[in-house]
Each structure stands twice: as structure tokens, then as C-alpha cells.
N, C-alpha and C. Protein backbone atom coordinates (compact mmCIF):
# COMPACT_ATOMS: atom_id res chain seq x y z
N UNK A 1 156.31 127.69 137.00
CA UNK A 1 156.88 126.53 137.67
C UNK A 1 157.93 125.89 136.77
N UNK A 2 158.88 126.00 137.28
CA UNK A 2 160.35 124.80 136.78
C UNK A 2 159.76 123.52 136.45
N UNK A 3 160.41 123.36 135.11
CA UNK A 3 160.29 121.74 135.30
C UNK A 3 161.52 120.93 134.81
N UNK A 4 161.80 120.14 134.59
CA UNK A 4 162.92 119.44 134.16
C UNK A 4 163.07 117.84 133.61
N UNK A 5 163.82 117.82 132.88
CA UNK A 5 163.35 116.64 131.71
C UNK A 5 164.93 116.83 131.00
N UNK A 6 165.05 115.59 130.04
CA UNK A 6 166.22 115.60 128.86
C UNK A 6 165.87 115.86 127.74
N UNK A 7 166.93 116.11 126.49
CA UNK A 7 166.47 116.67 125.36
C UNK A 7 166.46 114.85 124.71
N UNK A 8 165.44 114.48 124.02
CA UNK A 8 164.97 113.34 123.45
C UNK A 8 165.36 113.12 121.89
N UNK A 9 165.12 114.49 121.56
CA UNK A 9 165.61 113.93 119.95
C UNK A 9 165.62 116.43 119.94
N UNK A 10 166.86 116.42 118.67
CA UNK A 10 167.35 117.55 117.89
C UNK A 10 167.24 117.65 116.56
N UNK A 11 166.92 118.88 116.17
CA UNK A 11 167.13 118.63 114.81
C UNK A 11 168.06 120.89 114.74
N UNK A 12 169.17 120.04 114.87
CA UNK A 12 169.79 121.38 114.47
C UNK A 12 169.61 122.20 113.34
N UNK A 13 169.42 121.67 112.40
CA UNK A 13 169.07 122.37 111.10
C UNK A 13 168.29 123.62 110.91
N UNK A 14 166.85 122.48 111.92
CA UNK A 14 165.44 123.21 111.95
C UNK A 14 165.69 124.23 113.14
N UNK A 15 166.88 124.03 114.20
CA UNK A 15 166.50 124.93 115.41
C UNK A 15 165.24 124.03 116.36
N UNK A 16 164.73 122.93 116.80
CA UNK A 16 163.80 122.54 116.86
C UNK A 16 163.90 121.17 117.51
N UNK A 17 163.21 121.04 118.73
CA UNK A 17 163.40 119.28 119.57
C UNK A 17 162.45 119.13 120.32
N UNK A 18 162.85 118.05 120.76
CA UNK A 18 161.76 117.05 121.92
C UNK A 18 162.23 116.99 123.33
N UNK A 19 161.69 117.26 124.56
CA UNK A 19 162.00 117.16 125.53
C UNK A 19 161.18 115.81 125.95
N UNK A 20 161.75 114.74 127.08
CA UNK A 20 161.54 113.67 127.71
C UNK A 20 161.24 114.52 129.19
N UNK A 21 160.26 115.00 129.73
CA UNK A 21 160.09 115.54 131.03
C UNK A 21 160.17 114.74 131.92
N UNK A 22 160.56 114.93 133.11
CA UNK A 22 160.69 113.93 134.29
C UNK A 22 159.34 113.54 134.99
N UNK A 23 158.67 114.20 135.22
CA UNK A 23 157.37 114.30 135.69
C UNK A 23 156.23 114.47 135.11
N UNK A 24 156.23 115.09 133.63
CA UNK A 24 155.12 114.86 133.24
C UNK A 24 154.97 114.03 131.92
N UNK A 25 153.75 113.69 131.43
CA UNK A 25 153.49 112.70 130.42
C UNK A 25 153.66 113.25 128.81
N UNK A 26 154.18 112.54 127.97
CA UNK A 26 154.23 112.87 126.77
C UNK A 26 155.32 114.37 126.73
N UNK A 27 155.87 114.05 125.61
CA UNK A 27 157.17 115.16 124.78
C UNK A 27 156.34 116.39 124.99
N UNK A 28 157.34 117.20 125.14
CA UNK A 28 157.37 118.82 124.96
C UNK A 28 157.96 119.24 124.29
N UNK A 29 157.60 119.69 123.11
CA UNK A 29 158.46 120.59 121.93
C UNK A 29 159.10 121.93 122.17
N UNK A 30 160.30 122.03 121.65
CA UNK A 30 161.20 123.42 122.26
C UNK A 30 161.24 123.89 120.63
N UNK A 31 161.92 125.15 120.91
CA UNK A 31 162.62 126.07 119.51
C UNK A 31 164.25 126.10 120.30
N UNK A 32 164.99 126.08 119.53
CA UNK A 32 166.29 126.27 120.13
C UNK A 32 166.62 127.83 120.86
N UNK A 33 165.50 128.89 119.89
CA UNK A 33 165.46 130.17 120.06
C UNK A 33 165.14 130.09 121.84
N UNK A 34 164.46 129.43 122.39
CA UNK A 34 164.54 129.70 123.92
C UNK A 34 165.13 129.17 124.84
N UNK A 35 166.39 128.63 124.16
CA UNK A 35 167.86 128.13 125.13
C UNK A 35 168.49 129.12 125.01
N UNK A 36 168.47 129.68 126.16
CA UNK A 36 169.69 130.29 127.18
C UNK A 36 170.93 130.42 126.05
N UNK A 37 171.38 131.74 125.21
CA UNK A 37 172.20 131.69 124.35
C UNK A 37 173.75 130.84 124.74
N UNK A 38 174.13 131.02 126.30
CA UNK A 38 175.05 130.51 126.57
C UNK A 38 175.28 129.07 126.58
N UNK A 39 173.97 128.28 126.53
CA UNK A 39 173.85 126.60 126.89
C UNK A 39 173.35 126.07 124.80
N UNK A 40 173.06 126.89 124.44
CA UNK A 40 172.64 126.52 122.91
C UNK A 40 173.69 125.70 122.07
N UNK A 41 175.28 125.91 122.36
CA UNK A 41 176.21 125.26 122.17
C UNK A 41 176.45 123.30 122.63
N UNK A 42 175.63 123.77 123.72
CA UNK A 42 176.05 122.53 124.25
C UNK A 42 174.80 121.48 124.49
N UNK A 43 173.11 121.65 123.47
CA UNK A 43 172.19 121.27 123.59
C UNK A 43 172.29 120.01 122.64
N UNK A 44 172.30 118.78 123.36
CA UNK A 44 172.32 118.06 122.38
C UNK A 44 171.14 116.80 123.32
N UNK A 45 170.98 115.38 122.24
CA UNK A 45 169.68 114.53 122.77
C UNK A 45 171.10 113.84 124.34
N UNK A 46 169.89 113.84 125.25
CA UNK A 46 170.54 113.06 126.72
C UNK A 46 170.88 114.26 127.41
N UNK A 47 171.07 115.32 127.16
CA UNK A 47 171.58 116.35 128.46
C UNK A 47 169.95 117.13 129.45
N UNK A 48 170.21 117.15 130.05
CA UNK A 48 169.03 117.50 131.51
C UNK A 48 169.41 118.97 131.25
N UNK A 49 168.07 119.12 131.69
CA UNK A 49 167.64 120.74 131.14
C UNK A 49 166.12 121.14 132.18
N UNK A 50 166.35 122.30 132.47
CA UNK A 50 165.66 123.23 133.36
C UNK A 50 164.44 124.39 132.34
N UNK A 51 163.35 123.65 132.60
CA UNK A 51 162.72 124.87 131.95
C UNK A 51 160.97 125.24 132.48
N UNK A 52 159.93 126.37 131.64
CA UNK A 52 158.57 126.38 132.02
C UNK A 52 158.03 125.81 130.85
N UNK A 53 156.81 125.74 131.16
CA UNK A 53 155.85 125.04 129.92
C UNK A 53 154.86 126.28 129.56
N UNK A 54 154.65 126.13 128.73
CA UNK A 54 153.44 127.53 127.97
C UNK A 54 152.53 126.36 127.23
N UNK A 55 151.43 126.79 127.45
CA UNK A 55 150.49 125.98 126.62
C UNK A 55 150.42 126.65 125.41
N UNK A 56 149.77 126.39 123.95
CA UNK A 56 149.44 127.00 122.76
C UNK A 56 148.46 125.77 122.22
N UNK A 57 148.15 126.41 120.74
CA UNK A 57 147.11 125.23 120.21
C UNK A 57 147.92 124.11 119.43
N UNK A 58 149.03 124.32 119.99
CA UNK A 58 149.49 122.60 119.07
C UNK A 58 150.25 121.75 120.29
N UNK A 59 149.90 122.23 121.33
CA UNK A 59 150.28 121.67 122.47
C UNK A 59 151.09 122.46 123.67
N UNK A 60 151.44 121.82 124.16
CA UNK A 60 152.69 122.25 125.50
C UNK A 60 154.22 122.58 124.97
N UNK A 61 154.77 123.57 125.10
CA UNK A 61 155.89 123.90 124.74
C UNK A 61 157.00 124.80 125.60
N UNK A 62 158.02 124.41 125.60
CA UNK A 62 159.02 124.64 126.47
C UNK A 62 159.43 126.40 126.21
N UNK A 63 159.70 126.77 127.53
CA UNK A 63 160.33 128.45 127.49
C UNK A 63 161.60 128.32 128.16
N UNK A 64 162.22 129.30 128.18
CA UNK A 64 162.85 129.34 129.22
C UNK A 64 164.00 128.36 129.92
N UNK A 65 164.60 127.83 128.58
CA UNK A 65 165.30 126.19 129.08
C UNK A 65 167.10 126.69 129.22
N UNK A 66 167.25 125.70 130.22
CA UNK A 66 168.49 126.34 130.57
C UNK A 66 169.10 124.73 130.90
N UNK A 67 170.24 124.27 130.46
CA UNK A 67 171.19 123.15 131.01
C UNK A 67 171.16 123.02 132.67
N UNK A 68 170.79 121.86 133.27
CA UNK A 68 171.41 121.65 134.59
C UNK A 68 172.26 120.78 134.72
């Protein structure tokens, strides 16, 4: 399932951020490694973004994220 949210805070250095989801509660942590190589240029905090959630043991984390 799609979900969609803004990027909240970046840390380019690390490759590594916070998503603000629209619908669900509390941040979702991304790797930059699963933005869409073509939108990775243009990922910065405030832009709306399309992605799935994968659960793991340090929480909910974003796949699959693509700019809308």
C-alpha cells in the first residue's frame, strides 16, 4: 500500500531522513538508497513523496519513495 507524507528533516551526509506521513502517526525513517535514483537529486525537507512502509526491529521504514 502507497502512502504519502513530506520529507521532515535530511541529513545528506549520512544518506538518511525523516518522513512526516499524512495519515499515519509518528516519523518514518528512509535511507536515501531507496529514492528513486532519478528524484534523489531533488530530495530535500518539505517536498511530498510517494512511498511503502516495511516494518523491521527499530521500527517502520520507508521503501520505495518516489517525489509526487
Amino acid at each position: 500500500m502507497k502512502h504519502t507524507g513530506n520529507v521532515r528533516w535530511l541529513n545528506t551526509a549520512k544518506g538518511f531522513g525523516f518522513i512526516t506521513p499524512t495519515f499515519l502517526e509518528g516519523d518514518v525513517f528512509f535511507s536515501m538508497l531507496e529514492v528513486l535514483e532519478e528524484d534523489r537529486a531533488n530530495i530535500k525537507p518539505e517536498v511530498s513523496i510517494e512511498y511503502d512502509v516495511v516494518s523491521s526491529d527499530h521500527g517502520d521504514t520507508a521503501v520505495n519513495i518516489r517525489i509526487v
